[in-house]
N, C-alpha and C. Protein backbone atom coordinates (compact mmCIF):
# COMPACT_ATOMS: atom_id res chain seq x y z
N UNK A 1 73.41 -130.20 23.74
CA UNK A 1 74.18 -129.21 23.02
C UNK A 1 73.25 -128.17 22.39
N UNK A 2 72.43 -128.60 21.86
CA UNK A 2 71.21 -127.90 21.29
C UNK A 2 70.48 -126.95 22.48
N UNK A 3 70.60 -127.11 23.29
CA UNK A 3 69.94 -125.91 24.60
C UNK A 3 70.85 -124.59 25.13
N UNK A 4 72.23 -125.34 24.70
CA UNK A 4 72.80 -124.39 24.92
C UNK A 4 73.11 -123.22 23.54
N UNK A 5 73.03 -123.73 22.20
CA UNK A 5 72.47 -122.88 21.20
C UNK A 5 71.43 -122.01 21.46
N UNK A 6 70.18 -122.75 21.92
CA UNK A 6 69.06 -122.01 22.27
C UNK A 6 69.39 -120.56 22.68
N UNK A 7 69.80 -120.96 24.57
CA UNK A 7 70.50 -119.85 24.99
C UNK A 7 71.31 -118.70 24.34
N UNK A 8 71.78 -119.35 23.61
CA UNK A 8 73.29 -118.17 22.69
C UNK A 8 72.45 -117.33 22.15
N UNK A 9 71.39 -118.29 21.30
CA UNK A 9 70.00 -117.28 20.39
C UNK A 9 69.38 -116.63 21.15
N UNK A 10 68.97 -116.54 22.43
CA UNK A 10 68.22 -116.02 23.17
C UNK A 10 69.13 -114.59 23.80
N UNK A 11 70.41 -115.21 24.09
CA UNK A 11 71.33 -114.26 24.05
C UNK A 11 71.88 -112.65 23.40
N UNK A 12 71.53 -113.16 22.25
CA UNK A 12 71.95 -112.56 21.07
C UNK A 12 71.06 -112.06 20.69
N UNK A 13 70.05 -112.44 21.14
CA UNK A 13 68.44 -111.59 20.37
C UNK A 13 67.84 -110.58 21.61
N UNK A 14 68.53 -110.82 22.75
CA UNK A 14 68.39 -109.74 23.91
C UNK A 14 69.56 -108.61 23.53
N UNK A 15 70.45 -108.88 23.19
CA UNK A 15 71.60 -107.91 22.87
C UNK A 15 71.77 -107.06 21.96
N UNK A 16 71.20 -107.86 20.56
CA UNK A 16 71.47 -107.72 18.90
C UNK A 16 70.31 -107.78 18.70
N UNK A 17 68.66 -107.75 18.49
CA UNK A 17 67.58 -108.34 17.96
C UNK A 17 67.40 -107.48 16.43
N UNK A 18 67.63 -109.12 16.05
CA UNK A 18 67.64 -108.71 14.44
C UNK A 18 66.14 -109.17 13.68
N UNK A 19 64.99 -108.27 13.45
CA UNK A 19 63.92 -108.53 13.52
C UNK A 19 63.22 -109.13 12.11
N UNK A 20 64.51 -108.55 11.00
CA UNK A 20 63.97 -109.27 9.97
C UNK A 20 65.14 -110.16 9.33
N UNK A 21 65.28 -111.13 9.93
CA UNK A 21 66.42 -112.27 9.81
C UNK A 21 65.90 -113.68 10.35
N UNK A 22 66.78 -114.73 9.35
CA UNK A 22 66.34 -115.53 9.80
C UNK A 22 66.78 -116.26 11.01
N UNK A 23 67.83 -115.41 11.68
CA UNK A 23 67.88 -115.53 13.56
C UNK A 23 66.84 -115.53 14.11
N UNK A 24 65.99 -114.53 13.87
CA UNK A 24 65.00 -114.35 14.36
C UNK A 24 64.08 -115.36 14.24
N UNK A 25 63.63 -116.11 12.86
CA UNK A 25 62.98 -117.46 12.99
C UNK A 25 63.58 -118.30 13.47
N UNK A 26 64.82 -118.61 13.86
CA UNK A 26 65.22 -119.97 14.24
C UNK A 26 65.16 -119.54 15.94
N UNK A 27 65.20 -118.40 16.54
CA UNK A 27 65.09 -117.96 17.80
C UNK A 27 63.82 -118.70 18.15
N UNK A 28 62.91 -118.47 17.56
CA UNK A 28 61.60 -118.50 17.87
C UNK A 28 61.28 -120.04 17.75
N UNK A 29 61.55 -120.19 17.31
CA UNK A 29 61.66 -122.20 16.94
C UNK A 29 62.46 -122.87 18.30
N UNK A 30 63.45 -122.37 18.40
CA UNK A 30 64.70 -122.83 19.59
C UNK A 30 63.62 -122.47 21.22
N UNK A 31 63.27 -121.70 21.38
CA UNK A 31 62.25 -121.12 22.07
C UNK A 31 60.90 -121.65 22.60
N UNK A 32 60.76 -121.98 21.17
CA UNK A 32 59.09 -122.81 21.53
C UNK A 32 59.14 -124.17 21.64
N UNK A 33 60.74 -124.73 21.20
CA UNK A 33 60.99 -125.84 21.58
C UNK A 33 61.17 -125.99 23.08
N UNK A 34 61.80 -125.69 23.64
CA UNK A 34 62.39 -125.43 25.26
C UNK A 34 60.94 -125.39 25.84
N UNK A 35 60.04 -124.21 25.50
CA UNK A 35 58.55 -124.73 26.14
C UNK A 35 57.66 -125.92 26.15
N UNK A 36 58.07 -126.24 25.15
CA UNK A 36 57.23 -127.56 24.93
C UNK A 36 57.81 -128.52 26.01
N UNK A 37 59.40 -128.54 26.07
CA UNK A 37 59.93 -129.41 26.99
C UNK A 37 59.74 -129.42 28.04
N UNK A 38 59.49 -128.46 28.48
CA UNK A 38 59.12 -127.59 29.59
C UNK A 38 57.86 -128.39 30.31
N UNK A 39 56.66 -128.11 28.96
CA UNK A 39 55.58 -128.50 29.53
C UNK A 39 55.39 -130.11 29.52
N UNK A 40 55.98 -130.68 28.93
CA UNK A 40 56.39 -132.33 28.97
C UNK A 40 56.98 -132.47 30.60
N UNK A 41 57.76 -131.48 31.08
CA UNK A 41 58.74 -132.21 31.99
C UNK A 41 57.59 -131.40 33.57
N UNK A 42 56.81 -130.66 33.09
CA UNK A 42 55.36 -130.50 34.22
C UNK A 42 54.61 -131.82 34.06
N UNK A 43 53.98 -131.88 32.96
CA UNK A 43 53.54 -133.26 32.79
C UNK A 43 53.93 -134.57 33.20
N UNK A 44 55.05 -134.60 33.16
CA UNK A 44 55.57 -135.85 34.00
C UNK A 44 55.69 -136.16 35.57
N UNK A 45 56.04 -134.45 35.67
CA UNK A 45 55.96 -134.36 37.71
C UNK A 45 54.36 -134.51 38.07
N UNK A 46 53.54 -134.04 37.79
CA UNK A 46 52.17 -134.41 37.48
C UNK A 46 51.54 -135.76 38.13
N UNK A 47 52.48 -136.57 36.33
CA UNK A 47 51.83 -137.73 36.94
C UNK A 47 52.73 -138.40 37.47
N UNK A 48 53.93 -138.22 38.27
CA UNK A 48 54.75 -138.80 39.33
C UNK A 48 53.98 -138.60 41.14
N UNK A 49 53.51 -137.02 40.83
CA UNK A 49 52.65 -136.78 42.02
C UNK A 49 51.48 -137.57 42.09
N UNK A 50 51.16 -137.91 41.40
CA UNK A 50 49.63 -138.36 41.16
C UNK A 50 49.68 -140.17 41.67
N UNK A 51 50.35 -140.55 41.03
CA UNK A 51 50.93 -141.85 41.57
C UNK A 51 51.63 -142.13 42.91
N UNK A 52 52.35 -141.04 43.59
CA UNK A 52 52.71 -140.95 44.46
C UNK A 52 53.88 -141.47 44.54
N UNK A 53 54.63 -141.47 43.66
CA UNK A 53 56.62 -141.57 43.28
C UNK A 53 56.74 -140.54 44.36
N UNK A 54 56.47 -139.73 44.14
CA UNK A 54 56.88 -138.43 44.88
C UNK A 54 56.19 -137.35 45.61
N UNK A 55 56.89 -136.53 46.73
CA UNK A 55 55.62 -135.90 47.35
C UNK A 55 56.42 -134.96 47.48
N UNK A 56 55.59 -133.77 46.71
CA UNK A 56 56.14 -132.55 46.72
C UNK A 56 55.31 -130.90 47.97
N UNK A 57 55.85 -130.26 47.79
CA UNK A 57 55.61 -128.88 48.72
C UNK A 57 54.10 -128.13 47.84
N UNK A 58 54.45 -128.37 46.66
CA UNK A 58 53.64 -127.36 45.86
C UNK A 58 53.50 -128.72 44.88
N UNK A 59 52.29 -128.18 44.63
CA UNK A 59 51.42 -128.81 43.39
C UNK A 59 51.77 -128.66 41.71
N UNK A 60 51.96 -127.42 42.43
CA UNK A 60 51.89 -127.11 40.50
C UNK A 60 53.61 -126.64 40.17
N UNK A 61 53.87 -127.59 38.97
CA UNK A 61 55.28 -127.28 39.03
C UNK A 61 56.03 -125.86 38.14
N UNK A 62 57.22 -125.69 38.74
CA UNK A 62 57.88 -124.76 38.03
C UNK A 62 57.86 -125.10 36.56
N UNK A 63 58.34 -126.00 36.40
CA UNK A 63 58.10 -126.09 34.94
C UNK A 63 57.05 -125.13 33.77
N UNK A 64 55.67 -125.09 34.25
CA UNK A 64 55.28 -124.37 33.94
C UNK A 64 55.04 -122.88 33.70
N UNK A 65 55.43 -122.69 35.01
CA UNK A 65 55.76 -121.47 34.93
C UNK A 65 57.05 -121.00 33.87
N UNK A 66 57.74 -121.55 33.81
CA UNK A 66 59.20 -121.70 32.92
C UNK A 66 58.49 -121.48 31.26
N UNK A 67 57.55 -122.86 31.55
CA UNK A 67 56.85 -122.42 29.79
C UNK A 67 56.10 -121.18 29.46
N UNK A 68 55.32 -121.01 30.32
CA UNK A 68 54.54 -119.97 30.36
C UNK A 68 55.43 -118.54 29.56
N UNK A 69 56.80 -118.36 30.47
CA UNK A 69 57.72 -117.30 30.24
C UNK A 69 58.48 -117.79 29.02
N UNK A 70 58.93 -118.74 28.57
CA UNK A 70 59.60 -119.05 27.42
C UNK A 70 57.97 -118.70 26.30
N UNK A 71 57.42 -119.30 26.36
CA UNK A 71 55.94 -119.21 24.97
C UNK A 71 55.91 -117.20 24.90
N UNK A 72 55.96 -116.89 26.16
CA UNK A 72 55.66 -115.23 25.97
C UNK A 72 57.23 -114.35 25.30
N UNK A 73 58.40 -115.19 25.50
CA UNK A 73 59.43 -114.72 24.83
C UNK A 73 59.34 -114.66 23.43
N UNK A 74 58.97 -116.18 23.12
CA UNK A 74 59.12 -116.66 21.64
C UNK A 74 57.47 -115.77 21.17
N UNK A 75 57.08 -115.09 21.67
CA UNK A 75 55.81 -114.50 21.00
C UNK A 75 56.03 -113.16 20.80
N UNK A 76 56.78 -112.71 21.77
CA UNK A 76 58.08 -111.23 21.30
C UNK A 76 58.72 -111.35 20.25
N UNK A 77 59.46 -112.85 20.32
CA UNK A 77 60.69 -112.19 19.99
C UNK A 77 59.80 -112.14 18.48
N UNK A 78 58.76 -113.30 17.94
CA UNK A 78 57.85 -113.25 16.85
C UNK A 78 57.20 -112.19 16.33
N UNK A 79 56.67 -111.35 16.93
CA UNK A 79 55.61 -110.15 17.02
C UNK A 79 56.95 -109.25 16.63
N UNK A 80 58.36 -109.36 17.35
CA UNK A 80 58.79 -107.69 16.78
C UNK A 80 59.17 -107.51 15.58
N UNK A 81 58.65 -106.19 15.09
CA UNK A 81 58.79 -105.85 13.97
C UNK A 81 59.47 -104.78 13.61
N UNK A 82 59.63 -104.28 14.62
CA UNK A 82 60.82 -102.97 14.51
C UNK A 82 61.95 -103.06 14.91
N UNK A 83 62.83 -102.27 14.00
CA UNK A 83 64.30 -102.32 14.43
C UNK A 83 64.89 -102.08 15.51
N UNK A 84 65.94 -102.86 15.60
CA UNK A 84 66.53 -102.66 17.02
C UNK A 84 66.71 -101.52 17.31
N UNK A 85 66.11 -101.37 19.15
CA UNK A 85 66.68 -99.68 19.11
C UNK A 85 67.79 -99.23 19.46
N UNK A 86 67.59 -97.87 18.92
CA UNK A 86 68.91 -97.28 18.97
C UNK A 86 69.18 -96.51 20.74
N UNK A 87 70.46 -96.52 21.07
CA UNK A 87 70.37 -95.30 21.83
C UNK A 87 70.75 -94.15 21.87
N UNK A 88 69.63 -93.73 22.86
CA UNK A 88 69.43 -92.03 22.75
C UNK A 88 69.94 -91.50 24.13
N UNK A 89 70.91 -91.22 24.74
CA UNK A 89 70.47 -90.61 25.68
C UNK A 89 69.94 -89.51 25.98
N UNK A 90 69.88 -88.56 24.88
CA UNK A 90 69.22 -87.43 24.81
C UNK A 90 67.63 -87.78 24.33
């Protein structure tokens, strides 16, 4: 249930990014959680490959890559400091 919160926050902070709120810290928390899981659930294919449970195409798993892009979200969404922008079309 909690992942799919994540999402909503992740949602909502692509749509709405409210930069000095505490959405914004719990975004970033919800975020760096999901990476961590992320890199737990590489870690485990890892050592499933390694043992030879399983035999995969590629070595190195998506997972990581997944964290990689979630850690660089939650370091946005952290770092922004300016207000949401406005639009201009002019």
């Amino acid at each position: 249930m909690w992942v799919g919160a994540a999402c909503l926050l992740l949602l909502l902070y692509a749509l709405w990014p409210a930069p000095e709120s505490a959405r914004r810290y719990v975004t970033v928390t919800a975020t760096a959680t999901l990476a961590c899981i992320c890199l737990f659930n590489g870690a485990e294919f890892l050592q499933l490959l390694r043992r030879g449970a399983i035999h995969a195409g590629v070595p190195v798993p998506l997972s990581f890559i997944t964290a990689a892009l979630l850690s660089w979200i939650s370091y946005s969404v952290w770092r922004s400091s300016a207000a949401a922008p406005s639009f201009n079309p002019y």
